[in-house]
N, C-alpha and C. Protein backbone atom coordinates (compact mmCIF):
# COMPACT_ATOMS: atom_id res chain seq x y z
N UNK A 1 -7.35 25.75 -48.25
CA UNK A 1 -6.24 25.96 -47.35
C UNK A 1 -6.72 26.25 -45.94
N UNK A 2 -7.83 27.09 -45.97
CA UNK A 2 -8.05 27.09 -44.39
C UNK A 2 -8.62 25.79 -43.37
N UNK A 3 -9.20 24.52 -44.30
CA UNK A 3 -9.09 23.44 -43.34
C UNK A 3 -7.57 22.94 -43.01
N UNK A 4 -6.61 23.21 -44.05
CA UNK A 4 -5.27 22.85 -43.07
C UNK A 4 -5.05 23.85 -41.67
N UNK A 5 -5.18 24.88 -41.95
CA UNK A 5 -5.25 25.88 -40.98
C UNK A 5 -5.58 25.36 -39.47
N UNK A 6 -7.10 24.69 -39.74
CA UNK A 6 -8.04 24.73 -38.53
C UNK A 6 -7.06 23.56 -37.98
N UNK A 7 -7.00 22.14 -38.84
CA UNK A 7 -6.34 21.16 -38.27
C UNK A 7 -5.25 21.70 -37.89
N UNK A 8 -4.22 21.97 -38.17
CA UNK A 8 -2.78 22.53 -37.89
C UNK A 8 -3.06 23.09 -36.34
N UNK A 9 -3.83 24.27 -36.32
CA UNK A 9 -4.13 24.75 -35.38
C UNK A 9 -4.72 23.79 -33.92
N UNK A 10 -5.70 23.37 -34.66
CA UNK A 10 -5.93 21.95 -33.35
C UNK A 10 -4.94 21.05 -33.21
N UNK A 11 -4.40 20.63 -33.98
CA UNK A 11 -3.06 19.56 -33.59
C UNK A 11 -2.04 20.60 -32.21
N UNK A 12 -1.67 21.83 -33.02
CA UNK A 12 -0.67 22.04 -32.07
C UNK A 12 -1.33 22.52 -30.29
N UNK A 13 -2.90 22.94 -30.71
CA UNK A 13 -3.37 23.06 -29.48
C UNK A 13 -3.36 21.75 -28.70
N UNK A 14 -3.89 20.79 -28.89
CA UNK A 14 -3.65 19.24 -28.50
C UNK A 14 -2.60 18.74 -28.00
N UNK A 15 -0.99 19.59 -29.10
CA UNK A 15 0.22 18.85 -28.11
C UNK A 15 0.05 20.26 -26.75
N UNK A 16 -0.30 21.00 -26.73
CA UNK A 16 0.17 21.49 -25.61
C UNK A 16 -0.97 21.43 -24.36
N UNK A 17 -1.75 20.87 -24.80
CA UNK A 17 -2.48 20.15 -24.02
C UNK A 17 -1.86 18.79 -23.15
N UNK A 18 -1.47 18.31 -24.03
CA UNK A 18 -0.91 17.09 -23.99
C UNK A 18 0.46 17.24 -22.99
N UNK A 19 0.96 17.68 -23.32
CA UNK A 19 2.41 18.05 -22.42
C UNK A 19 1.97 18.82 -21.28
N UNK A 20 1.88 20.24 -20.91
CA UNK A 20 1.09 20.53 -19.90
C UNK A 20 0.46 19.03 -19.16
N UNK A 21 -0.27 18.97 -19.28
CA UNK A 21 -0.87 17.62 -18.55
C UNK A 21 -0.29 16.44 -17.89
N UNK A 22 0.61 15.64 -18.72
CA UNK A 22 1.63 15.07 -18.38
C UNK A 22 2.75 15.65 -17.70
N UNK A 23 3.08 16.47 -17.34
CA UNK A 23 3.99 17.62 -16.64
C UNK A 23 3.67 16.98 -14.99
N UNK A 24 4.63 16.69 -14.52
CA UNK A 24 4.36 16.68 -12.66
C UNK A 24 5.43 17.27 -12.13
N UNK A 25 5.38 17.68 -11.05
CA UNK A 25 6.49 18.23 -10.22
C UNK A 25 5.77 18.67 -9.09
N UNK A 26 6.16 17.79 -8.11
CA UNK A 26 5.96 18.16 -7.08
C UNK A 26 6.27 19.28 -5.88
N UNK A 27 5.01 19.52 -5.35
CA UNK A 27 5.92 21.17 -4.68
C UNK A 27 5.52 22.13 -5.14
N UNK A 28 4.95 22.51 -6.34
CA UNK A 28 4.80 23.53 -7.19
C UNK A 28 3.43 24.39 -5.80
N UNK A 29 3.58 25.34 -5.98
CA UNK A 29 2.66 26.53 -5.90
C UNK A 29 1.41 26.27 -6.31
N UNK A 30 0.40 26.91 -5.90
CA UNK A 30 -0.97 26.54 -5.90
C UNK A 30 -1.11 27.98 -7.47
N UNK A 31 0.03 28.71 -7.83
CA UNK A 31 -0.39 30.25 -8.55
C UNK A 31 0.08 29.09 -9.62
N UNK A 32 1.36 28.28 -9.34
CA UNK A 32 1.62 27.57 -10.80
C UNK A 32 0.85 27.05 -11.21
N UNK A 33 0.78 25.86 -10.46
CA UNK A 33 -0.46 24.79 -11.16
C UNK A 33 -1.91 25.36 -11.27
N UNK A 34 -2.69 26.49 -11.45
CA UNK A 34 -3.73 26.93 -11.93
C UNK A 34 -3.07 27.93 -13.31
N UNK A 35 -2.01 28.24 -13.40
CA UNK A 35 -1.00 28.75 -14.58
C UNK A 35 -1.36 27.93 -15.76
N UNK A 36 -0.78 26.60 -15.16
CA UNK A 36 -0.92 25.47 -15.83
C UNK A 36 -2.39 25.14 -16.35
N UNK A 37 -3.47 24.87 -15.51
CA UNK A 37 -4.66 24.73 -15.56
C UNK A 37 -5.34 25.47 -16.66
N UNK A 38 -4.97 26.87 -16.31
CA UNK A 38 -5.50 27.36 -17.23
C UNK A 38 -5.31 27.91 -19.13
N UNK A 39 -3.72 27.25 -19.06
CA UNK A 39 -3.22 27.12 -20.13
C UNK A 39 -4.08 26.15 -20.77
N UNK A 40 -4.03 24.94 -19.90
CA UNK A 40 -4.50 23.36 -20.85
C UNK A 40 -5.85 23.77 -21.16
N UNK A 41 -7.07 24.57 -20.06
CA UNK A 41 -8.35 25.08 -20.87
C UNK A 41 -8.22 25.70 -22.01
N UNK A 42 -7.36 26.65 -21.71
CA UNK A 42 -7.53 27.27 -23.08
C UNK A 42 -7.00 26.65 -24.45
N UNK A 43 -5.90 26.20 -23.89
CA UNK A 43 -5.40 25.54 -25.53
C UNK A 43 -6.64 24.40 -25.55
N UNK A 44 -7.28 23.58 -24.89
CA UNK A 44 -8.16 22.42 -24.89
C UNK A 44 -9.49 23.07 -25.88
N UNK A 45 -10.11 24.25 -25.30
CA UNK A 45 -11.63 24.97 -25.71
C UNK A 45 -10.57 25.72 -27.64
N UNK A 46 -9.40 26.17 -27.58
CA UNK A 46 -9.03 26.31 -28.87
C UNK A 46 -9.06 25.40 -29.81
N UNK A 47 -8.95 23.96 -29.64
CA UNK A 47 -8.27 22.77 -29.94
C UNK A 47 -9.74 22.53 -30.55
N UNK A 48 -10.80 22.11 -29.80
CA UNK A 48 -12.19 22.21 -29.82
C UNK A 48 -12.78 22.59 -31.20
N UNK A 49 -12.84 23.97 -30.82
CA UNK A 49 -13.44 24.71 -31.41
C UNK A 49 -12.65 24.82 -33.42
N UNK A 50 -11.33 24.48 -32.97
CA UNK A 50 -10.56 24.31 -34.70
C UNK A 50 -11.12 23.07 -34.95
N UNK A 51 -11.42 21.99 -34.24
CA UNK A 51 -11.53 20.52 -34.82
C UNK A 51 -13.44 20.83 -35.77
N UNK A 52 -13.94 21.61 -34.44
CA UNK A 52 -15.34 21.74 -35.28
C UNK A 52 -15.48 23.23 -36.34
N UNK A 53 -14.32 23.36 -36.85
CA UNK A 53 -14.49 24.30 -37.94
C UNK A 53 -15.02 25.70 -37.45
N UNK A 54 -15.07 26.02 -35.92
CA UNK A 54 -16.39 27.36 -35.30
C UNK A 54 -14.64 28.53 -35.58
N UNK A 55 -15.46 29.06 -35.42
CA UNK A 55 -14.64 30.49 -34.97
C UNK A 55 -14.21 31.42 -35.87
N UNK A 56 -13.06 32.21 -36.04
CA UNK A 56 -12.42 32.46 -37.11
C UNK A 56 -11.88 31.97 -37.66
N UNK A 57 -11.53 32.20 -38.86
CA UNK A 57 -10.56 31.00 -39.89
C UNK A 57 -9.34 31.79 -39.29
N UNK A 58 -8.12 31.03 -39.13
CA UNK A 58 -7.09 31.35 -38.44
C UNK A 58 -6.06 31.88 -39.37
N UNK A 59 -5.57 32.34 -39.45
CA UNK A 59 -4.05 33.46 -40.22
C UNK A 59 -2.98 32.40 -40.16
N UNK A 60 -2.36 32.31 -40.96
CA UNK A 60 -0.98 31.82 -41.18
C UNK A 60 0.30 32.32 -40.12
N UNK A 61 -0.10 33.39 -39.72
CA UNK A 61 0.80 34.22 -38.60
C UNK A 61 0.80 33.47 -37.16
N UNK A 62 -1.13 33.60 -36.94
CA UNK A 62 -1.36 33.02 -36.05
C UNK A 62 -1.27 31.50 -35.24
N UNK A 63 -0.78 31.30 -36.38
CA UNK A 63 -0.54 29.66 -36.36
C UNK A 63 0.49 29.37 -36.16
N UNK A 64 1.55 30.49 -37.40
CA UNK A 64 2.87 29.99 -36.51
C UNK A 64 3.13 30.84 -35.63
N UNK A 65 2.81 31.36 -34.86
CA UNK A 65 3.14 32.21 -33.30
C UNK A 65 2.45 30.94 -32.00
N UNK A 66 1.33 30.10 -32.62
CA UNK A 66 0.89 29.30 -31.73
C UNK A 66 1.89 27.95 -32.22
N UNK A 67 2.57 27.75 -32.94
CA UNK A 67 3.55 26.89 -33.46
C UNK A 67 4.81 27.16 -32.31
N UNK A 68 5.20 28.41 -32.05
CA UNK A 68 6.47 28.75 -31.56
C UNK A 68 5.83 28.70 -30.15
N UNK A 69 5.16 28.97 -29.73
CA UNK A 69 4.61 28.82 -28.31
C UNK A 69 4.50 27.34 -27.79
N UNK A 70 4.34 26.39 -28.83
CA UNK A 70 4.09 24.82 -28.60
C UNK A 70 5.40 24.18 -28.29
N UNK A 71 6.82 25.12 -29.02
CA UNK A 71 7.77 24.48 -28.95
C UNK A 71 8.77 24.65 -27.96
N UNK A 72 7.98 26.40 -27.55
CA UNK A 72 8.53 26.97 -26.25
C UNK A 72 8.34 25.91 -25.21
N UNK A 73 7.05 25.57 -25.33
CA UNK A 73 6.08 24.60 -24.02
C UNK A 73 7.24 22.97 -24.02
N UNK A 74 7.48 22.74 -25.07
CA UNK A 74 7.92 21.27 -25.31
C UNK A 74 9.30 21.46 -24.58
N UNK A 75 10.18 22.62 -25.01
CA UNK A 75 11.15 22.78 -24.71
C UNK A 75 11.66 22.46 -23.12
N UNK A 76 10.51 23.61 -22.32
CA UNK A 76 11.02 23.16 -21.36
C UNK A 76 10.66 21.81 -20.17
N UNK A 77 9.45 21.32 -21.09
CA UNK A 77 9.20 20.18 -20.38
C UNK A 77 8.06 20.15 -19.84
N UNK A 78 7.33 21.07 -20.49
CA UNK A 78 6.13 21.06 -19.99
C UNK A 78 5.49 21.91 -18.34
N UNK A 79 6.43 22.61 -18.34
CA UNK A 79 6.63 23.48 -16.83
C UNK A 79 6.23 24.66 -17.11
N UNK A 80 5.10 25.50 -17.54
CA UNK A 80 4.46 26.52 -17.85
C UNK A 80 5.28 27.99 -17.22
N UNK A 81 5.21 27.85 -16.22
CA UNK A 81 6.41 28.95 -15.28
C UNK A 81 7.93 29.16 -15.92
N UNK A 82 8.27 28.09 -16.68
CA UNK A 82 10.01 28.30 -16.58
C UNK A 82 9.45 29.00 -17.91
N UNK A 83 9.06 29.11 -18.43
CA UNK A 83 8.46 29.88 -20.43
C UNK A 83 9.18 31.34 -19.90
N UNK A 84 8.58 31.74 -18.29
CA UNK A 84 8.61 33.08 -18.18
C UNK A 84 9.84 33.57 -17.30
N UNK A 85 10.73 32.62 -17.18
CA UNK A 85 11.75 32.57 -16.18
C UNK A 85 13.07 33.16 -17.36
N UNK A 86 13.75 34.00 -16.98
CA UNK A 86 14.60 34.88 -17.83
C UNK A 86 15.85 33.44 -17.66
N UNK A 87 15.89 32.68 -18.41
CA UNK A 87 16.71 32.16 -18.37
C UNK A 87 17.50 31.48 -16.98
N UNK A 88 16.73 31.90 -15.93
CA UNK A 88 17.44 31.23 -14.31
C UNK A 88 17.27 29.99 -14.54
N UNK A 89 17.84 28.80 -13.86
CA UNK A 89 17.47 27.60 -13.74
C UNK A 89 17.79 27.52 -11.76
N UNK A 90 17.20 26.83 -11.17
CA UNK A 90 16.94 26.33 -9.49
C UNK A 90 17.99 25.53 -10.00
């Protein structure tokens, strides 16, 4: 069970890699887009590191809390900032 784990875990790091990335909007803040930046490293070096089996074997918790965070990300379109925006919309 814990190689589903690792994969599971790298897949969902990958979509939010993936989205993040594809994300444009012009105008943004130089604080956003390193927000951004540094989301896609980290989910990218997580993603990594599950595909080559390193690290800790990951928790079932942890996976789905990084599950609900992927869908947060999808939700809003890939705009890292609005995750933390109390519901305002511009």
């Amino acid at each position: 069970m814990d190689t589903w784990l690792y994969l599971l875990k790298a897949f969902l790091c990958l979509l939010i890699v993936l989205r993040v990335l594809l994300y444009t909007r012009p105008g943004r803040p130089l604080k956003s887009r390193f927000l951004a930046y540094l989301v896609q490293l980290a989910a990218g070096i997580e993603a990594a590191k599950s595909l080559f089996l390193m690290g800790p074997v990951p928790e079932l918790s942890g996976v789905f809390l990084l599950g609900l965070i992927t869908v947060s990300i999808w939700t809003v379109g890939g705009d890292v900032v609005d995750i933390f925006r109390a519901g305002t919309k511009e």
